[in-house]
Protein backbone atom coordinates (compact mmCIF):
# COMPACT_ATOMS: atom_id res chain seq x y z
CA UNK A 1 34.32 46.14 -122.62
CA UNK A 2 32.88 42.65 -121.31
CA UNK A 3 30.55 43.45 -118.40
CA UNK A 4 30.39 41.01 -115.79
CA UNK A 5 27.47 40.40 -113.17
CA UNK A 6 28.41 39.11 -109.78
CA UNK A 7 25.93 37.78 -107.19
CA UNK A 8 25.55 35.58 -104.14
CA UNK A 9 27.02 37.89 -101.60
CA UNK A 10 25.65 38.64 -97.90
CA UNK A 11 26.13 38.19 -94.37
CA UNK A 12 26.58 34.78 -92.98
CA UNK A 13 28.02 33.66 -89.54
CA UNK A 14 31.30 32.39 -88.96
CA UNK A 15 31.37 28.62 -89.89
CA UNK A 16 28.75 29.03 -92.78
CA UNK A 17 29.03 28.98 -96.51
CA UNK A 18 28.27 31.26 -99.86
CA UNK A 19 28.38 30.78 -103.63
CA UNK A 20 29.27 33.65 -105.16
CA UNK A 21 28.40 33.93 -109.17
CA UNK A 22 29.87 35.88 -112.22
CA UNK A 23 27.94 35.61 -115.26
CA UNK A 24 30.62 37.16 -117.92
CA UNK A 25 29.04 38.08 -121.06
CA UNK A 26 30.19 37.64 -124.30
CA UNK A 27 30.61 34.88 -126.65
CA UNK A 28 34.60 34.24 -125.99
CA UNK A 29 34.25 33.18 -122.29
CA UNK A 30 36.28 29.95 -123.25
CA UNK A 31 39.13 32.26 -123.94
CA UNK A 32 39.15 34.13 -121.02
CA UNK A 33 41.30 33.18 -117.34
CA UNK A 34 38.56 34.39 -114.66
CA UNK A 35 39.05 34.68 -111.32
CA UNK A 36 38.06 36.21 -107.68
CA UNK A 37 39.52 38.94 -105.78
CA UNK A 38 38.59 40.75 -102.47
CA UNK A 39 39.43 44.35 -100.96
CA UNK A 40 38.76 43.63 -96.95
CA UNK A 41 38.19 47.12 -95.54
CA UNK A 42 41.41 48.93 -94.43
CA UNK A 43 43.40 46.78 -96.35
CA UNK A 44 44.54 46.21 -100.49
CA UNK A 45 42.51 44.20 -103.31
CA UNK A 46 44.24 40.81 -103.66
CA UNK A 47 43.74 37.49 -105.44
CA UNK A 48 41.47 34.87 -103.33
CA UNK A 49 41.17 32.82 -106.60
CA UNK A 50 41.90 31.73 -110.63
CA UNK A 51 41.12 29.64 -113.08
CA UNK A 52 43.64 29.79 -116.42
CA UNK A 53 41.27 29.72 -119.37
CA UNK A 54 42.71 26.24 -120.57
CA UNK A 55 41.29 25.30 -116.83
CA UNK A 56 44.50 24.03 -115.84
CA UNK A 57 46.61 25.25 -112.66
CA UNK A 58 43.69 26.71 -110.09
CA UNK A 59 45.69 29.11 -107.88
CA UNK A 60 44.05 29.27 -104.06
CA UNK A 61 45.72 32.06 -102.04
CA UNK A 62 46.64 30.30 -98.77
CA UNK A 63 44.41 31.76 -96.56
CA UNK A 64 41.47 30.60 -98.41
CA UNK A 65 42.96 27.07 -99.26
CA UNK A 66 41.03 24.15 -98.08
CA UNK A 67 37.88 26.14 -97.80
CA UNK A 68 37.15 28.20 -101.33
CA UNK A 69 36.75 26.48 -104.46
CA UNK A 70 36.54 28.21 -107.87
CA UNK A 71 35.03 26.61 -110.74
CA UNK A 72 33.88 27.42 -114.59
CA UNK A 73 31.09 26.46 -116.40
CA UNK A 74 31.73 27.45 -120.35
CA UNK A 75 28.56 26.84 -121.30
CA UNK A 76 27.13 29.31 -119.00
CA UNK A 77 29.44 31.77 -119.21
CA UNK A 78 29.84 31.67 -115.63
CA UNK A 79 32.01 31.60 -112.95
CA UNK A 80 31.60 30.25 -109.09
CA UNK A 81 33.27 30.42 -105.46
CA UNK A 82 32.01 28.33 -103.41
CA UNK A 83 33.25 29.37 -99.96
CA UNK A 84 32.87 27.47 -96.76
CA UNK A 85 33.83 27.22 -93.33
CA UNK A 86 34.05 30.99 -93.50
CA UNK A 87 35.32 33.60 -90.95
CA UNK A 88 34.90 37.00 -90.11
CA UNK A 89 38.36 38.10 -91.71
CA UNK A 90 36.41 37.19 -94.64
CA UNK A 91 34.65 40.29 -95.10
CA UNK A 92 35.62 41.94 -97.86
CA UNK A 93 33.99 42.87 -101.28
CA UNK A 94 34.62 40.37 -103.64
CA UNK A 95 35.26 41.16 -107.47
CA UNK A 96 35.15 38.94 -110.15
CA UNK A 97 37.89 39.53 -112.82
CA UNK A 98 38.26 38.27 -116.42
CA UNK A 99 41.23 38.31 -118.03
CA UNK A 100 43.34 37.67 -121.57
CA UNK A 101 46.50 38.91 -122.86
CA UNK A 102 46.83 42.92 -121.04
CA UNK A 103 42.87 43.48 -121.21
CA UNK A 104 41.32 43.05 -117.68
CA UNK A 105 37.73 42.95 -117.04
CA UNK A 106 36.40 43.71 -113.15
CA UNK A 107 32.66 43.23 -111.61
CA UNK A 108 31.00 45.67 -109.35
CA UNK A 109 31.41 43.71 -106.56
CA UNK A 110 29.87 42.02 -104.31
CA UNK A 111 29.64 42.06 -100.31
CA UNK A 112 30.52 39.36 -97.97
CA UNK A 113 30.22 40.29 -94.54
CA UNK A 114 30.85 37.17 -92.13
CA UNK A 115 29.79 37.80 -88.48
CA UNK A 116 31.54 36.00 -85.51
């Protein structure tokens, strides 16, 4: 197992910003491709975000494009989203996911709740 720690999450109006963070423990974070994913309520869990774990090719989904930006720090084990210009179909609980070869690695989760 790798546990991973998300945080940053909470309610912000529409037009504001969050940073969520994912601390991923473990001493192979360099080897891992991370990324975010969010489960809106009624809906399925689906890729906002990721970042390969040579840190080439960031994939945005579209709705999110222009707005979210993912990034990795190695040294910190960590992993960001910076999210701005949000809007309330942005709700959702946001998971951070680590991933290499078949193993996948999911955080509790995290709330976003954006209020128009």
């Amino acid at each position: 197992q790798v546990p991973l720690v998300e945080s940053g999450g909470g309610l912000v109006q529409a037009g504001g910003s969050l940073r969520l963070s994912c601390v991923v423990s473990g001493r192979t974070f360099g080897t891992y491709g991370v990324g975010w994913f969010r489960h809106p309520p009624g809906k399925e869990r689906a890729i906002v975000a990721g970042i390969p774990w040579s840190g080439g090719s960031i994939y945005y989904a579209d709705s999110v494009k222009g707005r979210f930006a993912i990034s990795r720090d190695n040294t910190k084990n960590t992993v960001y989203l910076q999210m701005n210009s949000l809007k309330p179909e942005d709700t959702a609980v946001y998971y951070c996911n680590a991933n290499r070869g078949a193993a996948q690695y999911w955080g509790q989760g995290t709330q976003v709740t954006v209020s128009s």
